[in-house]
Protein backbone atom coordinates (compact mmCIF):
# COMPACT_ATOMS: atom_id res chain seq x y z
CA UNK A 1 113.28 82.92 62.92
CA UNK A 2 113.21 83.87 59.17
CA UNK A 3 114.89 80.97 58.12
CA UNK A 4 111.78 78.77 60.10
CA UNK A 5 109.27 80.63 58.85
CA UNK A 6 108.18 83.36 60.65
CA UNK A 7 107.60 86.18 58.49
CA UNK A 8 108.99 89.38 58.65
CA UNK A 9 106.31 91.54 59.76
CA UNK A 10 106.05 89.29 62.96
CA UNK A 11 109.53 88.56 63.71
CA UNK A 12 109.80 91.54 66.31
CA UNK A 13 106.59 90.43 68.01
CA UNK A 14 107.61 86.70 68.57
CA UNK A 15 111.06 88.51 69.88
CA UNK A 16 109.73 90.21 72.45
CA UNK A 17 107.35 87.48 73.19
CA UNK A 18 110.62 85.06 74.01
CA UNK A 19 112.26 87.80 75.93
CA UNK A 20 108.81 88.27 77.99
CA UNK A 21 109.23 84.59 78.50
CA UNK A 22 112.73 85.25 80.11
CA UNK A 23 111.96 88.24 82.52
CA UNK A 24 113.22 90.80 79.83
CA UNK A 25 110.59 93.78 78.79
CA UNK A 26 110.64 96.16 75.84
CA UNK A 27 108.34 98.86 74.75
CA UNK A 28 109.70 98.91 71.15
CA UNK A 29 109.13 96.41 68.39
CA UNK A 30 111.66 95.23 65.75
CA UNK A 31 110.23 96.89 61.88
CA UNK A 32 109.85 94.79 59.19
CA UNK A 33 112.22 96.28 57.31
CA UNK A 34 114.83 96.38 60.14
CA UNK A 35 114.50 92.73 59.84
CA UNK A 36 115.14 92.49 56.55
CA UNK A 37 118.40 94.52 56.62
CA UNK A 38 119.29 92.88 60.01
CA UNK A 39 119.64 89.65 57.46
CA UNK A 40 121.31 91.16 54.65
CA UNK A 41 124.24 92.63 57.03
CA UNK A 42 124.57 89.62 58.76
CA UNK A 43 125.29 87.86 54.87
CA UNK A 44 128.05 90.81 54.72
CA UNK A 45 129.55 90.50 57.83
CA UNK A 46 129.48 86.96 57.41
CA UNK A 47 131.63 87.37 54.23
CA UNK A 48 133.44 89.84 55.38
CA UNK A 49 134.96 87.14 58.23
CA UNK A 50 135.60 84.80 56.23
CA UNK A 51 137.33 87.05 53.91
CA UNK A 52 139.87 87.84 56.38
CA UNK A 53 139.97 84.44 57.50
CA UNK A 54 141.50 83.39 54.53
CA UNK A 55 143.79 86.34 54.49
CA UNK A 56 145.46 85.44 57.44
CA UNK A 57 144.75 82.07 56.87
CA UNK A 58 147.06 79.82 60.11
CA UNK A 59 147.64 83.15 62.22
CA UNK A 60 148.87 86.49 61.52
CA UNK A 61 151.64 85.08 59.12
CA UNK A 62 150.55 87.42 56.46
CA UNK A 63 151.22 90.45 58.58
CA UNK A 64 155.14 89.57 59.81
CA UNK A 65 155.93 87.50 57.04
CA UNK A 66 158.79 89.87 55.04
CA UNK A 67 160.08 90.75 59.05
CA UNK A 68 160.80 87.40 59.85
CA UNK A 69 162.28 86.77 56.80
CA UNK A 70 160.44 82.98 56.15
CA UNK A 71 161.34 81.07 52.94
CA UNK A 72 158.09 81.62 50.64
CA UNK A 73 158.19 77.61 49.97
CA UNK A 74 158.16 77.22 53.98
CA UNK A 75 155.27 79.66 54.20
CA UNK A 76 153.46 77.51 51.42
CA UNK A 77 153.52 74.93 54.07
CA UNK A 78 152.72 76.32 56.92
CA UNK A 79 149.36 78.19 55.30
CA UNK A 80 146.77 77.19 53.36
CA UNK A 81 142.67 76.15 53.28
CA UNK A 82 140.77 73.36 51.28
CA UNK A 83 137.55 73.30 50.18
CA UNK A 84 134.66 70.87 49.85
CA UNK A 85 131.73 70.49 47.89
CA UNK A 86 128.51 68.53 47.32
CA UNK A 87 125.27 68.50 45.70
CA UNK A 88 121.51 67.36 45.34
CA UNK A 89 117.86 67.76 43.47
CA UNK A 90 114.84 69.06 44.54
CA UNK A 91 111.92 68.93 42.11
CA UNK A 92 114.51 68.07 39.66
CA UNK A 93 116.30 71.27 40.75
CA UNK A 94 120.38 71.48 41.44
CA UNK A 95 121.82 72.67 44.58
CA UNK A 96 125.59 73.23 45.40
CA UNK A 97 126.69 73.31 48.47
CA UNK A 98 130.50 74.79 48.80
CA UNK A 99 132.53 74.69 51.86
CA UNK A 100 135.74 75.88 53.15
CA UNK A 101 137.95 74.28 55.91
CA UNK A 102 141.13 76.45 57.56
CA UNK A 103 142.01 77.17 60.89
CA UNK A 104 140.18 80.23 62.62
CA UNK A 105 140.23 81.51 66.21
CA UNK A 106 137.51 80.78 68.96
CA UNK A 107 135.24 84.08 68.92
CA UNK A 108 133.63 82.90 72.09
CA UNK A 109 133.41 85.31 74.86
CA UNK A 110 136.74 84.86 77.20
CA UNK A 111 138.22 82.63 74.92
CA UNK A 112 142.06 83.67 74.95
CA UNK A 113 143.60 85.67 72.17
CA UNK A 114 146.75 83.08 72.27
CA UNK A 115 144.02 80.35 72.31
CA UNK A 116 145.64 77.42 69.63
CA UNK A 117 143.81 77.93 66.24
CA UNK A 118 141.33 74.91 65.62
CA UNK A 119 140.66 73.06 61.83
CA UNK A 120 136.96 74.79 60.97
CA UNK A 121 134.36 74.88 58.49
CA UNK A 122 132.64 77.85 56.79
CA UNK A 123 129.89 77.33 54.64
CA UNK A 124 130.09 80.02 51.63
CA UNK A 125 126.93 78.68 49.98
CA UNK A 126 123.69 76.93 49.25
CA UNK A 127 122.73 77.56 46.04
CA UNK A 128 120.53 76.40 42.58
CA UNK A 129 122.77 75.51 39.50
CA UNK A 130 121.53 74.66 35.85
CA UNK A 131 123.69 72.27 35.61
CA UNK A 132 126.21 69.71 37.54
CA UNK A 133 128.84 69.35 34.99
CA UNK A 134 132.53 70.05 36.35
CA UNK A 135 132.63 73.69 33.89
CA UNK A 136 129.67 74.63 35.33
CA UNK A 137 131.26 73.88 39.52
CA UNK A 138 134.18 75.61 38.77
CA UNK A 139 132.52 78.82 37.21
CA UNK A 140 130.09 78.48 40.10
CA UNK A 141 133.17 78.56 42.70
CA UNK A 142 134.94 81.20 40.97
CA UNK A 143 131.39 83.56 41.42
CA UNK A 144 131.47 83.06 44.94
CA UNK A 145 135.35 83.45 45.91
CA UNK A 146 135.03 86.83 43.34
CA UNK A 147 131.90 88.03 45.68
CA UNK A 148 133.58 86.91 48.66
CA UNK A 149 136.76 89.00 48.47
CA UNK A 150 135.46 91.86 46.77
CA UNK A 151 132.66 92.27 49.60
CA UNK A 152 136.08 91.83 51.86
CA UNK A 153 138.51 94.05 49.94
CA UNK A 154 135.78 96.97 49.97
CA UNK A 155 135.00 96.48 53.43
CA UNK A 156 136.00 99.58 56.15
CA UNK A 157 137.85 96.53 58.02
CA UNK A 158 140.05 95.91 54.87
CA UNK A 159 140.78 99.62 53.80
CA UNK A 160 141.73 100.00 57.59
CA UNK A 161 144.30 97.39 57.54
CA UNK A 162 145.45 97.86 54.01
CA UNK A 163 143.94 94.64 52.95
CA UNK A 164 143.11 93.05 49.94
CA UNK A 165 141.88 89.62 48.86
CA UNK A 166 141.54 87.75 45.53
CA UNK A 167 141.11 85.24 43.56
CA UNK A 168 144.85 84.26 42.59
CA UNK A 169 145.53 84.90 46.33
CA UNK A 170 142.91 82.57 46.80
CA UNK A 171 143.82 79.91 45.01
CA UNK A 172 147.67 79.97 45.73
CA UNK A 173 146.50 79.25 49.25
CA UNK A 174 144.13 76.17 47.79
CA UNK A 175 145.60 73.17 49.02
CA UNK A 176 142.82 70.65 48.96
CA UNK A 177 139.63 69.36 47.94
CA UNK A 178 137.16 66.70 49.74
CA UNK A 179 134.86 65.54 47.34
CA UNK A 180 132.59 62.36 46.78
CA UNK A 181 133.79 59.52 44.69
CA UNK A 182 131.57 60.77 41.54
CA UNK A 183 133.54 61.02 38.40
CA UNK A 184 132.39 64.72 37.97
CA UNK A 185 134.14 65.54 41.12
CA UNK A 186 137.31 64.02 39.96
CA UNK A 187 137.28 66.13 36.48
CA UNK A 188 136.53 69.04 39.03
CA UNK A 189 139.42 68.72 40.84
CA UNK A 190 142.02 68.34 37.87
CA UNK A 191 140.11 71.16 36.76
CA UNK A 192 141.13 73.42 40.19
CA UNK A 193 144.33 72.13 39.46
CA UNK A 194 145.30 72.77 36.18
CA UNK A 195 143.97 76.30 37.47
CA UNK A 196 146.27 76.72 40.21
CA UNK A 197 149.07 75.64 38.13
CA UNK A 198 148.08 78.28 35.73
CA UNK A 199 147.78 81.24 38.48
CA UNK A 200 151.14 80.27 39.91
CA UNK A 201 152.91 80.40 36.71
CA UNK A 202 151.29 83.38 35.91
CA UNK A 203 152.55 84.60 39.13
CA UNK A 204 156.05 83.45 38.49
CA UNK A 205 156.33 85.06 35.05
CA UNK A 206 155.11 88.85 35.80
CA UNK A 207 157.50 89.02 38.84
CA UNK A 208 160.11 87.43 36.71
CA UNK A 209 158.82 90.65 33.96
CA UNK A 210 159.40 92.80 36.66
CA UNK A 211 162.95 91.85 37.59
CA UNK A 212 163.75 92.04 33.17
CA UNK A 213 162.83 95.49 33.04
CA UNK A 214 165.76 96.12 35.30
CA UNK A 215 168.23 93.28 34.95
CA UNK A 216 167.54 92.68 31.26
CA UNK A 217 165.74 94.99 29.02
CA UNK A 218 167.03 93.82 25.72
CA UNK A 219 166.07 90.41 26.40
CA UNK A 220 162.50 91.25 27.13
CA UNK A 221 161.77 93.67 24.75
CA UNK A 222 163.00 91.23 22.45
CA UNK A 223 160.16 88.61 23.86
CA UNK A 224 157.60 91.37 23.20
CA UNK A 225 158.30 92.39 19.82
CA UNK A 226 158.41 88.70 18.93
CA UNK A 227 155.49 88.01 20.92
CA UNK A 228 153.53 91.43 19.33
CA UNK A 229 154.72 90.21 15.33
CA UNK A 230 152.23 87.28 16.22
CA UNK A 231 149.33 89.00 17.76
CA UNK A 232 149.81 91.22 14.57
CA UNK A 233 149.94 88.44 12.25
CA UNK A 234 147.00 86.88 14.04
CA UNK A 235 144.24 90.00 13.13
CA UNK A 236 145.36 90.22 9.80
CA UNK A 237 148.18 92.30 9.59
CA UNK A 238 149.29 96.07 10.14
CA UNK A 239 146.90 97.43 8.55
CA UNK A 240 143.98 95.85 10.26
CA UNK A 241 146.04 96.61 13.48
CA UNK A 242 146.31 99.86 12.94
CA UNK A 243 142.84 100.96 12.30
CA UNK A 244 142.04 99.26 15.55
CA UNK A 245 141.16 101.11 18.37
CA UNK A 246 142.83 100.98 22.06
CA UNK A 247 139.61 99.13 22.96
CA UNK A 248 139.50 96.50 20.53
CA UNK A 249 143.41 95.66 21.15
CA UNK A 250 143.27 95.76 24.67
CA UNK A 251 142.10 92.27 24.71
CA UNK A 252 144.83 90.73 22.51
CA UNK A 253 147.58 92.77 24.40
CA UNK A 254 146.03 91.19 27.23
CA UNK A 255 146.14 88.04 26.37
CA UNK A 256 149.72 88.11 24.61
CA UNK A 257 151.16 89.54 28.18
CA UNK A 258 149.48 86.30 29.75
CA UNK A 259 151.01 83.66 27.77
CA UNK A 260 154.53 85.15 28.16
CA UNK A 261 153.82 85.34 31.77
CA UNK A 262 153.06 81.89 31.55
CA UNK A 263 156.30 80.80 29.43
CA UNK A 264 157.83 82.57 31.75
CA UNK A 265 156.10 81.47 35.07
CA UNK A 266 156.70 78.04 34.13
CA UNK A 267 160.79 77.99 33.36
CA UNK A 268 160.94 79.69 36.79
CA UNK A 269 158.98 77.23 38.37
CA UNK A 270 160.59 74.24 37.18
CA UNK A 271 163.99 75.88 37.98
CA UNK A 272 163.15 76.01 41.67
CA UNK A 273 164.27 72.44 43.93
CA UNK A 274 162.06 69.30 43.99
CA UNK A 275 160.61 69.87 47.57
CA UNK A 276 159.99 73.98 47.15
CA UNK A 277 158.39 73.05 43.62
CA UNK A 278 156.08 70.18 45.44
CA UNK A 279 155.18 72.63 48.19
CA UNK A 280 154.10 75.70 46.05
CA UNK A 281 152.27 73.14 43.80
CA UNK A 282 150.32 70.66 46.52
CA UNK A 283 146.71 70.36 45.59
CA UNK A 284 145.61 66.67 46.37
CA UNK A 285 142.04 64.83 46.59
CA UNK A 286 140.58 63.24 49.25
CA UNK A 287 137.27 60.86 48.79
CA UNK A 288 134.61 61.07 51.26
CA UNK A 289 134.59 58.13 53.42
CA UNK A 290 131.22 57.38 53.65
CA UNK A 291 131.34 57.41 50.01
CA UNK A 292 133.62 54.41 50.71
CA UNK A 293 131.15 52.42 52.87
CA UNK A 294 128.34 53.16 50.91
CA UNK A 295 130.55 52.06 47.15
CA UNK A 296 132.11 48.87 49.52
CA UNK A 297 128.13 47.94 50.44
CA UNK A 298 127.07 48.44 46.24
CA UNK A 299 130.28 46.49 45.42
CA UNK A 300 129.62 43.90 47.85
CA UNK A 301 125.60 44.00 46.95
CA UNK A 302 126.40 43.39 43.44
CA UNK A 303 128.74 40.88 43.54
CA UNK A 304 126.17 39.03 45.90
CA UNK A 305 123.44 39.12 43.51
CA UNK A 306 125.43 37.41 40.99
CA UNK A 307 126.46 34.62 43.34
CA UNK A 308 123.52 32.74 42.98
CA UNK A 309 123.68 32.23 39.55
CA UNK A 310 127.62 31.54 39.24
CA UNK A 311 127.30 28.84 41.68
CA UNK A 312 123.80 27.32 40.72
CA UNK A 313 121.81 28.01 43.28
CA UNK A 314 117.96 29.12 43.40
CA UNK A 315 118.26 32.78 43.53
CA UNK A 316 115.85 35.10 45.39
CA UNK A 317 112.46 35.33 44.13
CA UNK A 318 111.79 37.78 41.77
CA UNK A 319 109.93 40.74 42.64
CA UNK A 320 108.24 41.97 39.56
CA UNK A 321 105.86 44.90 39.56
CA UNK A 322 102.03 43.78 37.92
CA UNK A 323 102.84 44.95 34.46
CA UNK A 324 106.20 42.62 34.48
CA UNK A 325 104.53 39.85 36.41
CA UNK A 326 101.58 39.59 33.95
CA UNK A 327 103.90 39.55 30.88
CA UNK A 328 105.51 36.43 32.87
CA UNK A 329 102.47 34.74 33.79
CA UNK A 330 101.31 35.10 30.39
CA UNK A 331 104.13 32.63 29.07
CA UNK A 332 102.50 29.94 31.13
CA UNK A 333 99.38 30.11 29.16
CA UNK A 334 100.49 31.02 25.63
CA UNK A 335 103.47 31.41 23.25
CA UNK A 336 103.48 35.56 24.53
CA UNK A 337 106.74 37.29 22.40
CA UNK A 338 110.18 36.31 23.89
CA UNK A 339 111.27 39.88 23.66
CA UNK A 340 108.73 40.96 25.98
CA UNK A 341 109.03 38.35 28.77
CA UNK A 342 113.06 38.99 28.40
CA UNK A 343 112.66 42.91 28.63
CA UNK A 344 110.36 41.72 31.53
CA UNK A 345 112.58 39.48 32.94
CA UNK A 346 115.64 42.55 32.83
CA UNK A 347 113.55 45.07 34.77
CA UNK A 348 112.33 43.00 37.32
CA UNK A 349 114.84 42.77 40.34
CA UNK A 350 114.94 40.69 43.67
CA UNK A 351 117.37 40.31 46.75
CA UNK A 352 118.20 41.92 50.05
CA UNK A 353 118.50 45.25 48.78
CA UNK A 354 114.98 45.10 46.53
CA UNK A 355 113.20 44.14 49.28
CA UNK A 356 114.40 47.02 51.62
CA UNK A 357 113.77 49.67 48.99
CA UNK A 358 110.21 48.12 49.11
CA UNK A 359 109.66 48.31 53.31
CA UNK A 360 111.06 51.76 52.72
CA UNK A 361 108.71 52.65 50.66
CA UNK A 362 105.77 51.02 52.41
CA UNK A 363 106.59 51.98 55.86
CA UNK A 364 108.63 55.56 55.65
CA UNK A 365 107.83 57.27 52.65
CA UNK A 366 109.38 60.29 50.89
CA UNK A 367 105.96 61.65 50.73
CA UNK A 368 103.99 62.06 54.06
CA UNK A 369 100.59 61.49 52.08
CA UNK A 370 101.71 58.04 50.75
CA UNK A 371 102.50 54.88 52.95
CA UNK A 372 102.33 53.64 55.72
CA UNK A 373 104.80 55.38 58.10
CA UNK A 374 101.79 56.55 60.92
CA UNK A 375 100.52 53.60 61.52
CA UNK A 376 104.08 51.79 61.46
CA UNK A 377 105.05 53.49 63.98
CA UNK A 378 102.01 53.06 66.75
CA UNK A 379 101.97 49.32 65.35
CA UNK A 380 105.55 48.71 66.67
CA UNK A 381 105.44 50.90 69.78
CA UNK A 382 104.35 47.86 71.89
CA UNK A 383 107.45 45.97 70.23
CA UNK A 384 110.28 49.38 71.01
CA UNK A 385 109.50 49.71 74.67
CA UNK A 386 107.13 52.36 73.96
CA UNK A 387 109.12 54.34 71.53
CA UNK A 388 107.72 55.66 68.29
CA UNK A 389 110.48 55.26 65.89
CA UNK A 390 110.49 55.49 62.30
CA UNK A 391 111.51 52.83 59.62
CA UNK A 392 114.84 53.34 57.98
CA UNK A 393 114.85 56.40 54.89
CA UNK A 394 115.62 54.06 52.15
CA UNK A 395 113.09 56.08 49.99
CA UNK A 396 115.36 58.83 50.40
CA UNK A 397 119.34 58.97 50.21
CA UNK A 398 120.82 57.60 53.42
CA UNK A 399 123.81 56.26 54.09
CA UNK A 400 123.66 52.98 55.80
CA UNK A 401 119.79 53.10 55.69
CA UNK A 402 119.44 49.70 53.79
CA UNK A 403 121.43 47.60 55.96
CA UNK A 404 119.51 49.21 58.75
CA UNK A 405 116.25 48.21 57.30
CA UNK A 406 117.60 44.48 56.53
CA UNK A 407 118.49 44.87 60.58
CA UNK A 408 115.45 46.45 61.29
CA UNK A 409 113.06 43.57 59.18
CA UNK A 410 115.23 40.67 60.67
CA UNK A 411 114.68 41.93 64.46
CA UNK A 412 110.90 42.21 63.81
CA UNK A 413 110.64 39.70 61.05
CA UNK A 414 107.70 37.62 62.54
CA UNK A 415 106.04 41.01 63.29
CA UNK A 416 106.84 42.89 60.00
CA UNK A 417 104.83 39.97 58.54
CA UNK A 418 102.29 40.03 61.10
CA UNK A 419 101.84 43.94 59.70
CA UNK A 420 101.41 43.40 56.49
CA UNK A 421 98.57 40.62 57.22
CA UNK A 422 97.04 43.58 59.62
CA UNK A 423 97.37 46.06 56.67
CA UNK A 424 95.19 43.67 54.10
CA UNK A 425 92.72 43.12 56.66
CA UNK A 426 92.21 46.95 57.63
CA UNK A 427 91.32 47.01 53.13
CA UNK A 428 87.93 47.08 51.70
CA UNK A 429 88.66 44.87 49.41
CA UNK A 430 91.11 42.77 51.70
CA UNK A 431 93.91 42.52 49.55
CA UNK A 432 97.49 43.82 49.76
CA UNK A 433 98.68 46.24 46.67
CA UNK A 434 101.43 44.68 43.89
CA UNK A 435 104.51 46.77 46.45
CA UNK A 436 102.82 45.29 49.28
CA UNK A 437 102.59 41.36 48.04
CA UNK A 438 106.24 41.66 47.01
CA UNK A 439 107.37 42.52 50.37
CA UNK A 440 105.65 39.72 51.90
CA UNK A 441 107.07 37.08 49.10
CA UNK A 442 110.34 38.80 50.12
CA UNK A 443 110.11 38.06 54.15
CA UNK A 444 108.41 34.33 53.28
CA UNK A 445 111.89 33.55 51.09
CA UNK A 446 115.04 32.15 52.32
CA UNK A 447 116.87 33.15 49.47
CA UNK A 448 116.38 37.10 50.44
CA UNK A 449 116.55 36.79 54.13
CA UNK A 450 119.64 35.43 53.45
CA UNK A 451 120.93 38.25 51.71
CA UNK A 452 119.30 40.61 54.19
CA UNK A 453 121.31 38.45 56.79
CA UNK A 454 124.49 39.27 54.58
CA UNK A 455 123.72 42.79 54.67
CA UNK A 456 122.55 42.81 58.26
CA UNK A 457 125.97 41.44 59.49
CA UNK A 458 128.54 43.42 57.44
CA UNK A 459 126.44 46.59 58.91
CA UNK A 460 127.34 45.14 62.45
CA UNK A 461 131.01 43.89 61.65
CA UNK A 462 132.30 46.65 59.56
CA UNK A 463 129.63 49.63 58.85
CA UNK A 464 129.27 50.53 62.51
CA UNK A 465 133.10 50.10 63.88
CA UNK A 466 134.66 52.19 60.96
CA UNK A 467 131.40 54.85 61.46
CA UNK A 468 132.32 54.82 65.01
CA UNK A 469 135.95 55.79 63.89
CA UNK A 470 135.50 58.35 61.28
CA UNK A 471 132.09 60.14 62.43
CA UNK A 472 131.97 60.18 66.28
CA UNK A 473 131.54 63.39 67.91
CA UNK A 474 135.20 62.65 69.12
CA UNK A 475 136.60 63.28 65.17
CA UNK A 476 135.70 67.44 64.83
CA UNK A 477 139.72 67.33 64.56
CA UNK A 478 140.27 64.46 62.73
CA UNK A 479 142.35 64.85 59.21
CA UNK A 480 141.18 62.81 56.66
CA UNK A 481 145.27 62.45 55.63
CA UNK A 482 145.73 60.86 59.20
CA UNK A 483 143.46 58.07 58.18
CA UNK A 484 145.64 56.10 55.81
CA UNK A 485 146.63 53.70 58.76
CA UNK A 486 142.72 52.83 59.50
CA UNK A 487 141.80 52.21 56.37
CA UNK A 488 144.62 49.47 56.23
CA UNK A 489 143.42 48.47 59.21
CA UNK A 490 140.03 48.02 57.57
CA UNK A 491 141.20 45.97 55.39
CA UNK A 492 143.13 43.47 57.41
CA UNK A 493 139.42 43.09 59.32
CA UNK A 494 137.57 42.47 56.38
CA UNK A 495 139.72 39.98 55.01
CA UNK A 496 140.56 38.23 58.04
CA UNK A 497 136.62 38.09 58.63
CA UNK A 498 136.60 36.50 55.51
CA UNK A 499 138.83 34.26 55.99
CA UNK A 500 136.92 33.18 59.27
CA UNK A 501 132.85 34.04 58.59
CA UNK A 502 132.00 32.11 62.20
CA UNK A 503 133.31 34.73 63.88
CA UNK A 504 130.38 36.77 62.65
CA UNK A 505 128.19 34.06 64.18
CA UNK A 506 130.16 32.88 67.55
CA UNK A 507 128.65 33.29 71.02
CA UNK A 508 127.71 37.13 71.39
CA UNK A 509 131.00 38.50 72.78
CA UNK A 510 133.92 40.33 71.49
CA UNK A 511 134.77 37.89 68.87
CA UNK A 512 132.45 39.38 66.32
CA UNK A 513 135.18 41.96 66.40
CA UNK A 514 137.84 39.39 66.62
CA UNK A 515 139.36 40.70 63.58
CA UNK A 516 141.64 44.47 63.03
CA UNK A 517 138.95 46.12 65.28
CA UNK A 518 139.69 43.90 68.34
CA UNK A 519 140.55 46.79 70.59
CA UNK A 520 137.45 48.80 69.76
CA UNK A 521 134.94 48.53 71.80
CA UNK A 522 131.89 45.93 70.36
CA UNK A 523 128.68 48.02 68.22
CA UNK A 524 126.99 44.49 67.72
CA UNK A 525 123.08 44.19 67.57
CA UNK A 526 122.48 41.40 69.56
CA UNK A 527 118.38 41.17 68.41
CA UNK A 528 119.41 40.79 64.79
CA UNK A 529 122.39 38.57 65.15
CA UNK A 530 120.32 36.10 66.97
CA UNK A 531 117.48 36.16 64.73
CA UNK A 532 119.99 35.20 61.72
């Protein structure tokens, strides 16, 4: 209720209001403040499951692990967790989401307590950042996981159990990371890696301390007076070490015991066999598949756009905005500065994809006071059976929305047109604005509604199957390092649809999927498809 609005003063009110609803009576009334506590115990507890999620991350491994005796490498494999990430602006603002993904238990009521553990995903946080560089991700992941598993580790449940969770823990259990294409998120993830290689070296060498102390104590108090002649060296000498305090040399001792830890760490690790080395140290990447469609349909777009020129054909008219188009016109009537018709000519665009971002903007705005989006939709109700349904969010970031709108203008194209003559007539002064007069050159011009055609039909022949495939409500379970074989199978489609373009205009049957996605079952427009 918080979270929707309602304040807290009146949450207990519109409680007992509901329950009223249902038959249910009280004569007390949830406080204000026990509200606000309700929510910041629910945060801990929240936390605090997680937190021993990730302890006993893949079943209660953790707790029988030394009495069955498993090989640590083998137990590498058989735990772990990855995480995800993403981000956006609001009012030029930067939020983080970050995500984790292991296998939990069902916590539904009469769910089994031998029930088979299922791949889930927790959400740690949504939260502001000053910046989006990959420094400023990792410190903001390394806040969280600290707050995380202290909140856990100080938790009754952990003290009860003898529990403890933290970051290295953490991290030695990291396995994975689903990110976007971005090249941020790539320097992020070597990041996390060069981490974890740095935590499980670090790991190797103070066990492998630990075993010196009794095995060979010559041989490492050899590496620490070596090792201390350095740190010595480094301040300045023995003098300058001497009249330090304990305080001030804590945090060179500290740092002298981590890099023989790592020296250390990292002869035992490369020591150990190919396979038990590969296991401790898996950490891959995985790219977000829509990311894939949506850089495939920018790719494509681009290469497109530059078609027209490398094979001499009239291109699609340009769609300049009234400043540009003026400083073209003027060229027409006198000598204007070549410089300022090119710089014109450079920020002026046209095409498919132009002329989408326009309807976008014209008929479902970002901004509910500007457009045309109301009367769009009771305009096109007679035309949708009745339905009121809105244009496709190209003003905002959608995947897929602009080859839905080139669908969407190519169903209704005669109509779209007819709406824009409806919109000038409903002016005072009768005439349509510069965004407005653009669209309509776009939906007069062959040149773009081919290229919306283009768009239209690779949404239909690839978009939709391979959607269908990743993001049906069928794929909660679905590993993104399963999907190697259908994106080969992608592949295969695209280029044998290549190969053969009629297929994408034959009789409306299954041989618009004629090509790798034969067997699925058809996601083809017909309205669209026959308009083209």
């Amino acid at each position: 209720l918080v979270h929707a609005g309602c304040s807290q003063e009146s949450v207990g009110r519109v409680i007992n209001k509901i329950a009223g609803l249902a038959g249910a009576t009280s004569n007390r009334v949830m406080s204000r403040r026990s509200v606000s506590r309700a929510l910041i115990e629910g945060g801990v507890a929240s936390r605090i499951q997680l937190g021993f999620e990730i302890k006993n991350t893949n079943g209660k491994l953790d707790i029988y692990i030394n009495v069955i005796m498993i090989p640590e490498y083998l137990y590498s494999l058989m735990t772990g967790l990855t995480i995800s990430n993403d981000r956006t602006t609001h009012n030029n603002v930067n939020y983080e989401s970050h995500f984790i993904e292991l296998k939990a238990p069902s916590y539904k009521d009469g769910a089994p307590s031998d029930a088979p553990q299922k791949h889930l995903p927790r959400l740690i946080s949504v939260a502001s950042a000053v910046s989006h560089t990959s420094e400023s991700q990792i410190d903001g992941w390394r806040n969280e996981i600290t707050h995380l598993a202290d909140t856990f580790s100080q938790s009754p449940l952990a003290k009860r159990w003898g529990m403890s969770l933290d970051m290295d823990e953490f991290v030695k259990k990291l396995k994975g990371m689903h990110t976007d294409h971005a090249n941020d998120q790539k320097k992020t993830y070597r990041l996390w890696q060069e981490w974890k290689h740095q935590i499980i070296c670090s790991s190797y060498g103070f066990e492998r301390i630990e075993k010196m102390k009794e095995s060979s104590p010559n041989e490492l108090c050899f590496l620490l007076i070596s090792a201390m002649s350095k740190v010595i060296s480094h301040v300045g000498g023995g003098e300058r070490w001497d009249s330090m305090d304990a305080v001030s040399r804590q945090p060179f001792l500290t740092e002298m015991m981590e890099e023989i830890a790592q020296t250390l760490g990292t002869e035992v690790l490369n020591s150990l066999p190919p396979e038990e080395k590969r296991s401790i140290e898996l950490f891959f990447w995985a790219g977000c598949s829509m990311h894939k469609e949506l850089n495939s349909v920018k790719g494509g777009n681009t290469a497109m756009m530059n078609w027209w020129a490398g094979n001499s054909v009239t291109p699609p008219v340009l769609l300049a905005n009234k400043d540009n188009d003026a400083t073209i016109q003027l060229t027409e009537i006198v000598n204007a500065s070549a410089v300022a018709v090119q710089r014109a000519l450079e920020t002026s665009t046209h095409g498919g994809v132009k002329a989408a971002n326009l309807a976008g903007a014209i008929f479902n705005h970002k901004d509910d006071k500007k457009g045309q989006q109301d009367i769009h939709c009771l305009f096109f109700m007679q035309f949708k059976g009745g339905v009121m349904k809105k244009f496709p969010d190209t003003s905002n970031t959608r995947y897929h929305s602009h080859c839905d709108a080139a669908t969407e203008l190519l169903k209704f194209l005669e109509f779209y047109i007819e709406f824009l003559e409806f919109i000038r007539l409903n002016k005072t002064n009768s005439k349509l604005n510069r965004m407005e007069e653009n669209l309509l050159k776009a939906l007069c011009d062959p040149a773009t509604l081919t290229e919306l055609a283009v768009l239209t039909l690779y949404s239909q022949a690839v978009t939709k199957p391979y959607m269908r495939n990743i993001h049906a409500p069928s794929c909660e379970e679905l590993n993104i390092l399963d999907m190697g074989p259908l994106h080969e199978k992608l592949k295969v489609h695209i280029t044998i649809l290549i190969a053969n373009p009629e297929l994408l205009l034959n009789d409306l049957s299954d041989s618009y999927l004629h090509g790798a996605f034969h067997q699925e079952k058809p996601h083809i427009a017909v309205a669209p498809v026959a308009a083209i």
